[in-house]
N, C-alpha and C. Protein backbone atom coordinates (compact mmCIF):
# COMPACT_ATOMS: atom_id res chain seq x y z
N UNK A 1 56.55 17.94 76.57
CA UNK A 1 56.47 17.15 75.34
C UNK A 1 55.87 15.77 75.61
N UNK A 2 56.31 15.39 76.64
CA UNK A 2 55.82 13.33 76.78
C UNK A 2 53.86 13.62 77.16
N UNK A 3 53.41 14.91 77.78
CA UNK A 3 52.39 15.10 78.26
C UNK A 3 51.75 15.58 76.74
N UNK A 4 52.36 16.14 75.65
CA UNK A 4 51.85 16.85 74.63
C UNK A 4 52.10 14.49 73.58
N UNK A 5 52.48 14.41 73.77
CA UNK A 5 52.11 13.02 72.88
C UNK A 5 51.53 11.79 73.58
N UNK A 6 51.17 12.40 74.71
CA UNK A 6 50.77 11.52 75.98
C UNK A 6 49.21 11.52 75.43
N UNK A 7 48.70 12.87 74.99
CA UNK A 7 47.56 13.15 74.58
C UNK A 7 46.93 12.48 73.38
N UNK A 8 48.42 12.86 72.27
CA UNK A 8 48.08 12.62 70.90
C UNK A 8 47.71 11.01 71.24
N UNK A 9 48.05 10.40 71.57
CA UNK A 9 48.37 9.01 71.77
C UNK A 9 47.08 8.48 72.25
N UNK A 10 46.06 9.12 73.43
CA UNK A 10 45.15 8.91 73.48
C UNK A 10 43.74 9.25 72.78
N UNK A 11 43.81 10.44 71.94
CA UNK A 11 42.97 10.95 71.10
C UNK A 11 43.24 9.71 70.08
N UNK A 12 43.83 9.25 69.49
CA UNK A 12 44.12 8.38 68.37
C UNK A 12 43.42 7.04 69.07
N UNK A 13 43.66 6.44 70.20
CA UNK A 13 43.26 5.59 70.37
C UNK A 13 41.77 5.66 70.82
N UNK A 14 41.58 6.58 71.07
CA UNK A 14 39.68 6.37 71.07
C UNK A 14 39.09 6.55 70.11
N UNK A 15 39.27 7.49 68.82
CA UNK A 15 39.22 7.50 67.38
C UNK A 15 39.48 6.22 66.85
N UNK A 16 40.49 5.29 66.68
CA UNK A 16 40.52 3.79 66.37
C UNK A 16 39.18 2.58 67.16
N UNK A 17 39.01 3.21 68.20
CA UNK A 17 37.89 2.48 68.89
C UNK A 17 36.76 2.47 68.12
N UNK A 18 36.45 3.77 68.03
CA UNK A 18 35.23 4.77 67.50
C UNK A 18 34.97 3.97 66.08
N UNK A 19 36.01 4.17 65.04
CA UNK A 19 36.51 3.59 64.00
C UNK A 19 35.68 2.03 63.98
N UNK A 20 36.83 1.35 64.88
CA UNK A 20 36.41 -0.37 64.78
C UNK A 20 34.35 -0.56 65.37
N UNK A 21 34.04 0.16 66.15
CA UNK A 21 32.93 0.54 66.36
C UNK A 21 31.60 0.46 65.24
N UNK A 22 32.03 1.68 64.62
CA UNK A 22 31.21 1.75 63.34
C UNK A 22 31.54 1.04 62.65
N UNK A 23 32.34 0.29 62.12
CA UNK A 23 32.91 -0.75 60.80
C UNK A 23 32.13 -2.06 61.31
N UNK A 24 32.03 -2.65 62.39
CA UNK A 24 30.92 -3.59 63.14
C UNK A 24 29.64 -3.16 62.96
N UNK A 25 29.34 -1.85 62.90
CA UNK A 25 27.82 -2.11 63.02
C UNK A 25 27.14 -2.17 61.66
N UNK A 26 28.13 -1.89 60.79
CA UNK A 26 27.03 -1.69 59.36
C UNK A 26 27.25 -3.14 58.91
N UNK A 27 27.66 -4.60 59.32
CA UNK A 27 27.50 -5.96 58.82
C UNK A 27 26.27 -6.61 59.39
N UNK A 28 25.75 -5.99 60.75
CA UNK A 28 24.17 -6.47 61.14
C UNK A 28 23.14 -6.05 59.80
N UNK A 29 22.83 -4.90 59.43
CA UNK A 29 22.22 -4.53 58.60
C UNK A 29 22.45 -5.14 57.23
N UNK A 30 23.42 -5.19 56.90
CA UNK A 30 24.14 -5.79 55.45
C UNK A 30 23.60 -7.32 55.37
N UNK A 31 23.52 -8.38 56.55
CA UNK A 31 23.38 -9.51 56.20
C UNK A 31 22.02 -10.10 56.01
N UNK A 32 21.29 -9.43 56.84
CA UNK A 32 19.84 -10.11 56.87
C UNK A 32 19.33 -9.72 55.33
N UNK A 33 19.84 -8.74 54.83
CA UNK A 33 19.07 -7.88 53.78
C UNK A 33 19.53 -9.40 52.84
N UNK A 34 20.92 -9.61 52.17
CA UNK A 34 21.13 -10.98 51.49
C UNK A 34 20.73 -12.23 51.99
N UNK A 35 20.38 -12.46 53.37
CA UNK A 35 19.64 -14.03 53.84
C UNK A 35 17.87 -13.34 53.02
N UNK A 36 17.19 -12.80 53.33
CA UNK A 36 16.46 -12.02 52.85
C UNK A 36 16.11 -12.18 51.26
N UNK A 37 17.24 -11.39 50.44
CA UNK A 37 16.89 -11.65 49.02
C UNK A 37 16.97 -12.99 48.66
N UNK A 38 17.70 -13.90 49.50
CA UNK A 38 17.86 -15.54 48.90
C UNK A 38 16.35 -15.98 49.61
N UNK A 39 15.99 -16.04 50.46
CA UNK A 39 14.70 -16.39 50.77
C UNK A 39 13.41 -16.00 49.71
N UNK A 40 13.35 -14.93 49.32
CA UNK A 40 12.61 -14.61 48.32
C UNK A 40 12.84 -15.39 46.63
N UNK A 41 14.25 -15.55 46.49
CA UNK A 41 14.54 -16.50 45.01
C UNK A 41 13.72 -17.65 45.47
N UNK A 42 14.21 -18.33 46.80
CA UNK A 42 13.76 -19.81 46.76
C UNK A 42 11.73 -19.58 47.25
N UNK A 43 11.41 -19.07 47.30
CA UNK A 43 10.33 -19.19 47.75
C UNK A 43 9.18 -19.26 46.15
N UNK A 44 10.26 -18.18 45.17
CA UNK A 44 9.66 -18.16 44.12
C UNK A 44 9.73 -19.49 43.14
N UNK A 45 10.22 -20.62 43.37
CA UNK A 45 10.89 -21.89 42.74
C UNK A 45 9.74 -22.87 43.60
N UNK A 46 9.25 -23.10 42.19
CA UNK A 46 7.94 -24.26 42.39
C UNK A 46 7.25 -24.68 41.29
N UNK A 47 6.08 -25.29 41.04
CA UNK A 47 5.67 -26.01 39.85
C UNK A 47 4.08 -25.80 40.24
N UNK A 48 3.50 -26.16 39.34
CA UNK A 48 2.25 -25.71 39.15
C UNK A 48 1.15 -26.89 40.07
N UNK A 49 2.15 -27.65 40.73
CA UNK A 49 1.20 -28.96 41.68
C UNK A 49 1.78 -28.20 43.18
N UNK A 50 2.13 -27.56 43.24
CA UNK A 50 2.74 -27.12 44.38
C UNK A 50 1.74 -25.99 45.08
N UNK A 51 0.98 -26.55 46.52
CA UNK A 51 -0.16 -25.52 46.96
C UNK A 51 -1.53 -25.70 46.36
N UNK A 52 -1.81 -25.50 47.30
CA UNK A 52 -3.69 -25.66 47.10
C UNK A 52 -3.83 -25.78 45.94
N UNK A 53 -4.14 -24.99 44.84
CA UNK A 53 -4.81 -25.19 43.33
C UNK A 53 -3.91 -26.20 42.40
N UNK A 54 -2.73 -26.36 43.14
CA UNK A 54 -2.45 -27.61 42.58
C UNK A 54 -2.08 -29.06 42.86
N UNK A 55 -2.35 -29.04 44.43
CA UNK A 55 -2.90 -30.12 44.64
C UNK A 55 -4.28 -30.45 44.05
N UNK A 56 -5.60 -29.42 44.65
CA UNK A 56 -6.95 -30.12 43.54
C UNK A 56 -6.51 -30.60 42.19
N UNK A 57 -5.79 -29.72 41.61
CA UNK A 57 -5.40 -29.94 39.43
C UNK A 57 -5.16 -31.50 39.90
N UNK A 58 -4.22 -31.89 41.01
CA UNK A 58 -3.56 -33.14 40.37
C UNK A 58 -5.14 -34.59 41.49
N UNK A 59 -5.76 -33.85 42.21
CA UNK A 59 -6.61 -35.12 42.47
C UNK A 59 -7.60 -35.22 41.74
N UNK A 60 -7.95 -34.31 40.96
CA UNK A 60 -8.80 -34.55 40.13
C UNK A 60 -8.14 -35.55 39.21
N UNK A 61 -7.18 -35.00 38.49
CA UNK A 61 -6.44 -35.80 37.53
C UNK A 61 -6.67 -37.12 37.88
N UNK A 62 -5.77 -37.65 39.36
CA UNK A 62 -5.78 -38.75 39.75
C UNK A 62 -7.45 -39.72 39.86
N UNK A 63 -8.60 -38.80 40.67
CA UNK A 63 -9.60 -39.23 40.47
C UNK A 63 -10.82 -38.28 40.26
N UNK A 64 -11.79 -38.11 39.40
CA UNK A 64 -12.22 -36.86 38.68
C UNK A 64 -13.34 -36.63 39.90
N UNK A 65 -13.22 -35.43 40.32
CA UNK A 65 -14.15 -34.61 41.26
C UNK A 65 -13.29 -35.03 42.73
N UNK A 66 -12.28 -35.70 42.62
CA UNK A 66 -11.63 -35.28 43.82
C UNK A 66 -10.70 -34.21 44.63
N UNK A 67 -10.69 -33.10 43.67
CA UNK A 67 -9.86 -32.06 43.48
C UNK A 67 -11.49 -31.22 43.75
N UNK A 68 -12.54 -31.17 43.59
CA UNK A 68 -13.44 -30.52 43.85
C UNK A 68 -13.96 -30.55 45.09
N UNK A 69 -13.64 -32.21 45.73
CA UNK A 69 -13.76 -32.15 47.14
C UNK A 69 -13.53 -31.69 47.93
N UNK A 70 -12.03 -31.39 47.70
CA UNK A 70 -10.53 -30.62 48.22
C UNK A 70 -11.00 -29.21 48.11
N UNK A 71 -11.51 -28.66 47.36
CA UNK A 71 -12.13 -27.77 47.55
C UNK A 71 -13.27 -26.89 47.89
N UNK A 72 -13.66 -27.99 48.27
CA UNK A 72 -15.02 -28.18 49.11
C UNK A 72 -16.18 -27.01 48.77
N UNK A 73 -16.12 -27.76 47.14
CA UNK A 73 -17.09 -27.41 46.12
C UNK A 73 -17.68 -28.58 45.66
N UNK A 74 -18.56 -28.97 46.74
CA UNK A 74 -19.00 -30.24 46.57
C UNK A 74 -20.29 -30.17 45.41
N UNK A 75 -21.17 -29.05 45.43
CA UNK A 75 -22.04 -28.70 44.24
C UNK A 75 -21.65 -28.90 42.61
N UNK A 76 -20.40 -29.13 42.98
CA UNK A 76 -19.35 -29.53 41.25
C UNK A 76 -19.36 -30.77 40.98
N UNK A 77 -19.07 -31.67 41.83
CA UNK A 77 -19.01 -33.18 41.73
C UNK A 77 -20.02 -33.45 41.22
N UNK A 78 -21.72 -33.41 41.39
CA UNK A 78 -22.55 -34.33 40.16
C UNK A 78 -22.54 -33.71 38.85
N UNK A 79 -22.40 -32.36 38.41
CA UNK A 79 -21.93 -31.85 37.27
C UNK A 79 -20.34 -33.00 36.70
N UNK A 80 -19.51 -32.70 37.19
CA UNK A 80 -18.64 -33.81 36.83
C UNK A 80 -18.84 -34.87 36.52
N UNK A 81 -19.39 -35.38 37.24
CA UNK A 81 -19.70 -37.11 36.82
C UNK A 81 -20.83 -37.27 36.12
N UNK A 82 -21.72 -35.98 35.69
CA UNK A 82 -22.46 -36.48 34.81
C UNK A 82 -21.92 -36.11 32.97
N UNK A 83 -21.13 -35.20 33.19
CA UNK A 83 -20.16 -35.22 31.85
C UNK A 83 -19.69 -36.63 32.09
N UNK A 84 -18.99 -37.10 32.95
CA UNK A 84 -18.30 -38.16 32.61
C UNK A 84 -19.34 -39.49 32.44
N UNK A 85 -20.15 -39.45 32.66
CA UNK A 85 -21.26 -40.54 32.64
C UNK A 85 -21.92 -40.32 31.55
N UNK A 86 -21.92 -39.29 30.85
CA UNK A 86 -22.69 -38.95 29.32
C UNK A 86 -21.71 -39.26 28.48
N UNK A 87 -20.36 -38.97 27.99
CA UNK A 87 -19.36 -39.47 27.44
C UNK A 87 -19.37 -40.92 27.51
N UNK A 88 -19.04 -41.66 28.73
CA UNK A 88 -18.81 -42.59 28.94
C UNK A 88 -19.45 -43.80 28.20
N UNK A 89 -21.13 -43.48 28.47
CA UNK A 89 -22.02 -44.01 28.25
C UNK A 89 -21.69 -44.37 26.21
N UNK A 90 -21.38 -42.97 25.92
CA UNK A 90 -21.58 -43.30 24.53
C UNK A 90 -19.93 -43.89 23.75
N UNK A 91 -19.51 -43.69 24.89
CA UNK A 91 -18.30 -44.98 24.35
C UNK A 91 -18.43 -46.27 24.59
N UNK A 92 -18.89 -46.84 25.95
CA UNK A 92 -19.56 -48.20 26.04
C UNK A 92 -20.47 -48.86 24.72
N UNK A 93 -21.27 -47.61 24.25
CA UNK A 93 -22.62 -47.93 23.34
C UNK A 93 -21.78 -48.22 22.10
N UNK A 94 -21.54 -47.22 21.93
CA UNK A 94 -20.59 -47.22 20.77
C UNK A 94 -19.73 -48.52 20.36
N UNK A 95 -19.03 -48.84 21.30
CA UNK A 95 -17.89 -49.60 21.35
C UNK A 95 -18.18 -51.05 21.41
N UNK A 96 -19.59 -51.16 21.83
CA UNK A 96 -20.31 -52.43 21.65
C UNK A 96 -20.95 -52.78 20.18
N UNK A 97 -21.77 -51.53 19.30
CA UNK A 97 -21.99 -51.92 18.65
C UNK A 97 -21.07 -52.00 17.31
N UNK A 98 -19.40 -51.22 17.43
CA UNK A 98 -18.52 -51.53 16.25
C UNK A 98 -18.45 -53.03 17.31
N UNK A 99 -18.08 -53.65 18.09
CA UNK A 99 -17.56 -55.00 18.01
C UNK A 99 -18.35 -55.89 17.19
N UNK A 100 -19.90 -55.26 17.43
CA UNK A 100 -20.87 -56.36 16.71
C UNK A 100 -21.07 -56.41 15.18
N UNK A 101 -21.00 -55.49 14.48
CA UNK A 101 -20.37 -55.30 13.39
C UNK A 101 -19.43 -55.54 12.90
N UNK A 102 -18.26 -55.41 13.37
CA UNK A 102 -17.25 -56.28 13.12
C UNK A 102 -17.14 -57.76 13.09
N UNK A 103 -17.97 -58.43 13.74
CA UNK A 103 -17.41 -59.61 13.76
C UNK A 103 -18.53 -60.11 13.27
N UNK A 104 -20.04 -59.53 12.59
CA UNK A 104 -20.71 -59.59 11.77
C UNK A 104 -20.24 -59.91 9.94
N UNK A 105 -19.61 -58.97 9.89
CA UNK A 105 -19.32 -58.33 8.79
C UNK A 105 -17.68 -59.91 8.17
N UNK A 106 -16.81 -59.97 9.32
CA UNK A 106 -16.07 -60.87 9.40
C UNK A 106 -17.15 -62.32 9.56
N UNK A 107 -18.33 -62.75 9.63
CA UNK A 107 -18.75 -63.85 9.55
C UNK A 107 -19.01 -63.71 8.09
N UNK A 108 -19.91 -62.86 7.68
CA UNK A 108 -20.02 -62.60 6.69
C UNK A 108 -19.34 -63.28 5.18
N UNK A 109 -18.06 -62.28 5.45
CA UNK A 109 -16.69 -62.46 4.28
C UNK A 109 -16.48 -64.52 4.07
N UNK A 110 -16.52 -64.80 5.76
CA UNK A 110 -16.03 -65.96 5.27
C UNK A 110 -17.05 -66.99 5.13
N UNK A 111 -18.13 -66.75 5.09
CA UNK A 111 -19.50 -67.62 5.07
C UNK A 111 -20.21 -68.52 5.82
N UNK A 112 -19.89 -67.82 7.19
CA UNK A 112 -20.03 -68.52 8.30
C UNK A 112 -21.48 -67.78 9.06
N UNK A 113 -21.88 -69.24 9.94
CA UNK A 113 -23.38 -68.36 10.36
C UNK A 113 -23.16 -67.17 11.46
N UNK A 114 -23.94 -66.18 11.92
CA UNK A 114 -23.54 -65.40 12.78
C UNK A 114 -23.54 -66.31 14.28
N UNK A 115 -22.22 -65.96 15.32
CA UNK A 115 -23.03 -66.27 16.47
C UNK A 115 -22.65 -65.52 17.32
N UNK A 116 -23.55 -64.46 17.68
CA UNK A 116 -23.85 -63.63 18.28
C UNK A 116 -24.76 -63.31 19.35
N UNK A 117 -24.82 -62.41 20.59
CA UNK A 117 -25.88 -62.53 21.61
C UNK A 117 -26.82 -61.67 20.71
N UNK A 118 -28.06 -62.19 21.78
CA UNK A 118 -29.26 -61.11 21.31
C UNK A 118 -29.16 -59.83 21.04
N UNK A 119 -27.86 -58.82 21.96
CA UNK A 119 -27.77 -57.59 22.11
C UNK A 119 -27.38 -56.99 20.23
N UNK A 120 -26.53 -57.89 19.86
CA UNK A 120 -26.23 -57.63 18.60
C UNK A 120 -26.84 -58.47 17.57
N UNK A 121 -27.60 -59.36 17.64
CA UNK A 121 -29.22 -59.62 16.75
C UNK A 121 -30.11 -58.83 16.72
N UNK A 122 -30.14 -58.28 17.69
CA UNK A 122 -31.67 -57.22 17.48
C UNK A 122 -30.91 -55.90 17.58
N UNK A 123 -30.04 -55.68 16.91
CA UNK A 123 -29.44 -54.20 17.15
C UNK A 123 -29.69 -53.49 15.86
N UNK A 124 -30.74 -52.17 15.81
CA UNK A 124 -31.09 -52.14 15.01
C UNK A 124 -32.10 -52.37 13.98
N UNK A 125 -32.89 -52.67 14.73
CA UNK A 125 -34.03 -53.71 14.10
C UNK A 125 -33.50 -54.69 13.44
N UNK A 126 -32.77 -55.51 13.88
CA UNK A 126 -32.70 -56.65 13.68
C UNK A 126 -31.70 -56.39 11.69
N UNK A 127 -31.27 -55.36 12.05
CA UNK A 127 -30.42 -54.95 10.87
C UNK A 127 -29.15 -55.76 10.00
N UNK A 128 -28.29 -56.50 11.60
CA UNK A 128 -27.52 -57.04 11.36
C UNK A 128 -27.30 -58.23 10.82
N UNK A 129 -28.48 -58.86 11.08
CA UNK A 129 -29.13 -60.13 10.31
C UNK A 129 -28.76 -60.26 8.82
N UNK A 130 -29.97 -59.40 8.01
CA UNK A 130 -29.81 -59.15 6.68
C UNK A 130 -29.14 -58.67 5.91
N UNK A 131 -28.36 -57.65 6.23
CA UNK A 131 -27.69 -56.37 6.00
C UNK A 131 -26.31 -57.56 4.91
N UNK A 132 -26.34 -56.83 4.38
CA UNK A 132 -24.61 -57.01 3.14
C UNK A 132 -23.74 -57.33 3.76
N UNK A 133 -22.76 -57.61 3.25
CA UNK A 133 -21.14 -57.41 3.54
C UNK A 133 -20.85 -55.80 3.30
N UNK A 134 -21.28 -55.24 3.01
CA UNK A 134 -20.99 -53.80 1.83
C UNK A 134 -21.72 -52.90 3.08
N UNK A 135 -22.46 -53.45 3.48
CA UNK A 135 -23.73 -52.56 4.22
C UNK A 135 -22.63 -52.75 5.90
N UNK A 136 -22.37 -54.04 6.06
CA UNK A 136 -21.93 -54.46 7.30
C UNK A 136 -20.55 -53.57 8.26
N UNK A 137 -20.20 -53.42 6.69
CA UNK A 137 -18.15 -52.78 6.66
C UNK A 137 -18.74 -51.05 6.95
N UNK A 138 -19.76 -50.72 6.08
CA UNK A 138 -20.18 -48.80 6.47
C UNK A 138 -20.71 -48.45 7.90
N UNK A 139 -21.15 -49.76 8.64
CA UNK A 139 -22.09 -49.66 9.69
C UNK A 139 -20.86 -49.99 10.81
N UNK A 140 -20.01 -50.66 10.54
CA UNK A 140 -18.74 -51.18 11.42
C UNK A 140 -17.92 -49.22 11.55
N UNK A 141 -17.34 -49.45 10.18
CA UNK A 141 -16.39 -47.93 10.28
C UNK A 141 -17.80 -47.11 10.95
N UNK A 142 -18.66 -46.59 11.04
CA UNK A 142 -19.62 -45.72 11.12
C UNK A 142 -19.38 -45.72 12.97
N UNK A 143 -19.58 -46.78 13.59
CA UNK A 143 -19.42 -46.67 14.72
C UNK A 143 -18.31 -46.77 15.49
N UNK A 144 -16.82 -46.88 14.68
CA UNK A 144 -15.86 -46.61 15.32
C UNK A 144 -15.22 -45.74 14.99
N UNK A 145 -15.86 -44.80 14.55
CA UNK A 145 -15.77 -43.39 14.23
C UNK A 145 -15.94 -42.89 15.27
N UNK A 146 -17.51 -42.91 16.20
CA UNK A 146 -18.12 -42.45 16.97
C UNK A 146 -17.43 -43.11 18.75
N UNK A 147 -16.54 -44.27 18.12
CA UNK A 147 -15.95 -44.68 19.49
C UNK A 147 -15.32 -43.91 19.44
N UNK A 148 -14.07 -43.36 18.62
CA UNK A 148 -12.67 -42.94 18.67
C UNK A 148 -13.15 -41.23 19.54
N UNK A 149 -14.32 -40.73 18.99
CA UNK A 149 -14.98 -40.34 19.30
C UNK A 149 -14.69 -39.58 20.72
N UNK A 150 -15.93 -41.07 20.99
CA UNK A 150 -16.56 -40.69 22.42
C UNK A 150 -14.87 -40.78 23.37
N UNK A 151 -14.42 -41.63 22.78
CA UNK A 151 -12.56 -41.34 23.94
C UNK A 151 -12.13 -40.52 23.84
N UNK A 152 -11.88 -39.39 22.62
CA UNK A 152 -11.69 -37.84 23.03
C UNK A 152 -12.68 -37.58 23.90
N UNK A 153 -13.63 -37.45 23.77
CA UNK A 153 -14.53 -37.06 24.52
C UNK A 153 -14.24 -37.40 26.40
N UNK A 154 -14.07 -38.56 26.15
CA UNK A 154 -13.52 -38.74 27.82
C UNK A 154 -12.19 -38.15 28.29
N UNK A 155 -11.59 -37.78 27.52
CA UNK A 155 -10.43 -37.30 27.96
C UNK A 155 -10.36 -36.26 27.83
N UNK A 156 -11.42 -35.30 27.46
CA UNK A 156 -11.34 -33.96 27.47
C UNK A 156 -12.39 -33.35 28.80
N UNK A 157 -13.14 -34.30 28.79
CA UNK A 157 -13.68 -34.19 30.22
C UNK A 157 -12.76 -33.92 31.42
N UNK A 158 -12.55 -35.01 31.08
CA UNK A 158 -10.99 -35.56 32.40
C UNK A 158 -10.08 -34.54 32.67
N UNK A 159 -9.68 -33.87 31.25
CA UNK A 159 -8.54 -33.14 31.72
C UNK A 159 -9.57 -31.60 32.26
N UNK A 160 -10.44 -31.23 31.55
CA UNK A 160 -11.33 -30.45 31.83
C UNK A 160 -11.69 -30.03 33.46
N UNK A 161 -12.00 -31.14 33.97
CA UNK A 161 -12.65 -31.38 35.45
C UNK A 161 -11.13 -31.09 36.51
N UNK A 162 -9.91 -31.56 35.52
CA UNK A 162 -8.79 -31.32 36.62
C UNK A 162 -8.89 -29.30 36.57
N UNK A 163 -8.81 -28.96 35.43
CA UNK A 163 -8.19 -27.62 35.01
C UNK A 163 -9.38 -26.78 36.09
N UNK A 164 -10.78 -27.51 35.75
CA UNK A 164 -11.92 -26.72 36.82
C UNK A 164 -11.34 -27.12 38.40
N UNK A 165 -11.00 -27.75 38.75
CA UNK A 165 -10.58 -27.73 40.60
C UNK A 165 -9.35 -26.45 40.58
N UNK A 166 -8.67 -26.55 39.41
CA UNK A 166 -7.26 -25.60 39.47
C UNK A 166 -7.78 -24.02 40.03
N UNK A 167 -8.44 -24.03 38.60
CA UNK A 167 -8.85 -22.91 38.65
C UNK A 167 -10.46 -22.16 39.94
N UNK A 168 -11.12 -23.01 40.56
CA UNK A 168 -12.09 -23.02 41.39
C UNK A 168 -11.11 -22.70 42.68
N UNK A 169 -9.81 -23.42 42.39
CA UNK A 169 -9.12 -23.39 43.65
C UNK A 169 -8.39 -21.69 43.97
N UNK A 170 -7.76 -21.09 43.07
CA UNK A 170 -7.78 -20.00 42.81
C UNK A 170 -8.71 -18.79 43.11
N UNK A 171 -9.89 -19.31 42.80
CA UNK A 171 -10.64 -17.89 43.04
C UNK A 171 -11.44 -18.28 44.48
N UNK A 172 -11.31 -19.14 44.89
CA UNK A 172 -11.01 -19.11 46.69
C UNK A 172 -10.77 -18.16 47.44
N UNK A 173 -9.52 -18.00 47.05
CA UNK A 173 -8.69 -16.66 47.32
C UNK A 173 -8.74 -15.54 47.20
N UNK A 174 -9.57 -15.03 45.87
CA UNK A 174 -9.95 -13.96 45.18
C UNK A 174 -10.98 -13.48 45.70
N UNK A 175 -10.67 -11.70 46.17
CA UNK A 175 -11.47 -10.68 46.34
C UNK A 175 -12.32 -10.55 45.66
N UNK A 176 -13.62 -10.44 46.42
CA UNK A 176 -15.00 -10.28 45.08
C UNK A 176 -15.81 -9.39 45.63
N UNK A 177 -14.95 -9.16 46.96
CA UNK A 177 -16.57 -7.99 47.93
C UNK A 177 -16.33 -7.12 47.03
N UNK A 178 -17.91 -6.43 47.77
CA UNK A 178 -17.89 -4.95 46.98
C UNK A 178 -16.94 -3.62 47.57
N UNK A 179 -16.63 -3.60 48.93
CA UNK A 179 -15.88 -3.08 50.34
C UNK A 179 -15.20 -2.35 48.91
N UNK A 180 -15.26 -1.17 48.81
CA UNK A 180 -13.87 -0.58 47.93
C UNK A 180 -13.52 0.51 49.26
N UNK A 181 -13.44 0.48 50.28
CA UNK A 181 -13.25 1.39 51.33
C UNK A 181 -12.02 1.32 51.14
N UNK A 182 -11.11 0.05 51.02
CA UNK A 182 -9.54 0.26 51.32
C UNK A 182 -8.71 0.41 50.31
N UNK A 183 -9.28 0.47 49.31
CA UNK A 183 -8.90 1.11 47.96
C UNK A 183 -8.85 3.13 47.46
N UNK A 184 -7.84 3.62 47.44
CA UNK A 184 -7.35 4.66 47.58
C UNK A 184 -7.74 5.28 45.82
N UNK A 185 -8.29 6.10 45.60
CA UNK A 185 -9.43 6.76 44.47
C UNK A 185 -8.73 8.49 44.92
N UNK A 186 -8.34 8.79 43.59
CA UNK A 186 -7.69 10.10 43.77
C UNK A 186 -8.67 11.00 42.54
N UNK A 187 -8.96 12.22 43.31
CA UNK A 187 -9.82 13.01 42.16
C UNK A 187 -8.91 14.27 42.09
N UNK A 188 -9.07 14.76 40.87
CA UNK A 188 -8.22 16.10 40.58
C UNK A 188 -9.02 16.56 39.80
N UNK A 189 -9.04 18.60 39.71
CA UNK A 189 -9.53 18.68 38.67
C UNK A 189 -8.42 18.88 37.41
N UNK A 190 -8.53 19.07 36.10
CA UNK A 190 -7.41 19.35 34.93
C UNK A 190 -7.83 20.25 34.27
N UNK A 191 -6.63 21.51 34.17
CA UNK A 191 -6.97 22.35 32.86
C UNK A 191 -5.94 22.16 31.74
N UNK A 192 -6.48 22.24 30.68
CA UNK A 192 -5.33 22.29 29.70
C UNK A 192 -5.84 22.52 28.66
N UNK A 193 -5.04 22.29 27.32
CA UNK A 193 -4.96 23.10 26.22
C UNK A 193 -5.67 21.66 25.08
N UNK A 194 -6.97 22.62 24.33
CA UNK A 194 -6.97 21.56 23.30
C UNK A 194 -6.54 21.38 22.26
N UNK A 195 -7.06 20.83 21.22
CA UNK A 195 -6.38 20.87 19.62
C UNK A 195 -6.03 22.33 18.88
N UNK A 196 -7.21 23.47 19.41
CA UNK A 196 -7.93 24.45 18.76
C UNK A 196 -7.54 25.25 19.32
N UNK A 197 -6.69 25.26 20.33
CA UNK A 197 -5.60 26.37 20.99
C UNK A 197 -6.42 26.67 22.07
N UNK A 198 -8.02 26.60 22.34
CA UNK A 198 -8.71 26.89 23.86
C UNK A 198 -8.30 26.21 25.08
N UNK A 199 -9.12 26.64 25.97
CA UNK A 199 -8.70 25.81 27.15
C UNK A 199 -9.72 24.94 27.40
N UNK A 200 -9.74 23.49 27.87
CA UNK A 200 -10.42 22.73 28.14
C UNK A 200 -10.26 22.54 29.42
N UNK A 201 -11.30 21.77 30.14
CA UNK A 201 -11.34 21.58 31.78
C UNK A 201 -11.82 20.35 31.99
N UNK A 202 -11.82 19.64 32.62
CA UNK A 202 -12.03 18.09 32.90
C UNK A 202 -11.78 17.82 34.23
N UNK A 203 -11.83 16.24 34.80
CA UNK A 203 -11.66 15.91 36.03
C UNK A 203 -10.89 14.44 35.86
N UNK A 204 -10.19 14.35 36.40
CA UNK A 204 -8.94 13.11 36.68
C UNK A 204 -8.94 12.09 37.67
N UNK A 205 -9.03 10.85 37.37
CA UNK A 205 -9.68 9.99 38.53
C UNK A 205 -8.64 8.57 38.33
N UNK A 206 -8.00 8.68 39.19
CA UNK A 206 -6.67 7.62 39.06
C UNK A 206 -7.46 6.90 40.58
N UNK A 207 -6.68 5.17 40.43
CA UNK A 207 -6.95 4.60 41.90
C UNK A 207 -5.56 3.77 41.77
């Protein structure tokens, strides 16, 4: 009997071994898999300035065609600055000749002589000279129309030139060869049934 539980006694205890054994090994596998899925949440948590295409978005922003540099699409930069130098231009122009009008139009009202530079004496053929009070006030609003204008205009550039580095920056990255070698193209043929109860036959081309 002590030799018959002498046994039991050791069968049980290598079975408990065996036991604690396997119950250890399935927590190696179990943990990396959850360090794992949390690495993937945080990797997905970011903002649209975060990484290449949005660093260019924001140097452009900061200074226009410097986000094109960064992307060393330097063929973009005089396109850029000549939108911004065509805009520009006609807000300067603009914006000079409502001042001169304005303060034309205000000599005017109160009956005072003009004194003005040459740029706004001869503006116009020499328009501003003669011109009304009536004439002075349509020619004033007329060109700060065309200022308010030309400042959309600059700021649609501006934001424009950032959104082009964003997006330039992007297709960087982007596959454009023609190589379809590693692209997997499945052909089958198909029989089946049409509207009209015959059989139709065709070919099936999934990728």
């Amino acid at each position: 009997m002590k030799s018959f539980f002498l046994a039991l006694f050791t069968i049980g205890t290598i079975a408990w071994g065996h036991g604690q054994q396997d119950g250890f090994s399935v927590l190696p596998d179990t943990v990396p898999e959850v360090e794992q899925t949390r690495s993937l949440v945080k990797e997905k948590r970011g903002s649209i300035f975060s990484g290449k295409p949005g660093k260019a978005a924001l140097y452009s922003l900061i200074i226009p065609g410097a986000g094109q540099i960064y992307n060393k699409s330097y063929f973009r930069v005089p396109f850029v600055y000549a939108a911004l130098g065509g805009v520009g231009y006609l807000l300067v122009s603009n914006s000079q000749k409502y001042r001169c009008y304005r303060e034309a139009y205000i000599a005017k009202i109160d009956g005072e002589p003009l004194d003005l530079d040459d740029k706004c004496l001869n503006l116009d053929n020499g328009l501003i000279q003669r011109a009304e009070a009536s004439t002075l006030r349509l020619a004033r609003d007329q060109y700060n129309k065309r200022r308010q204008t030309a400042i959309i205009g600059v700021a649609l550039v501006w934001v424009a030139n950032s959104i082009d580095a964003f997006v330039d920056a992007h297709l960087k990255d982007f596959d454009v060869s023609e190589d379809l070698s590693h692209r997997k193209i499945h052909i089958r043929p198909d029989i089946g049934r049409n509207g009209l109860g015959g059989t139709q036959y065709g070919i099936v081309v999934s990728f």
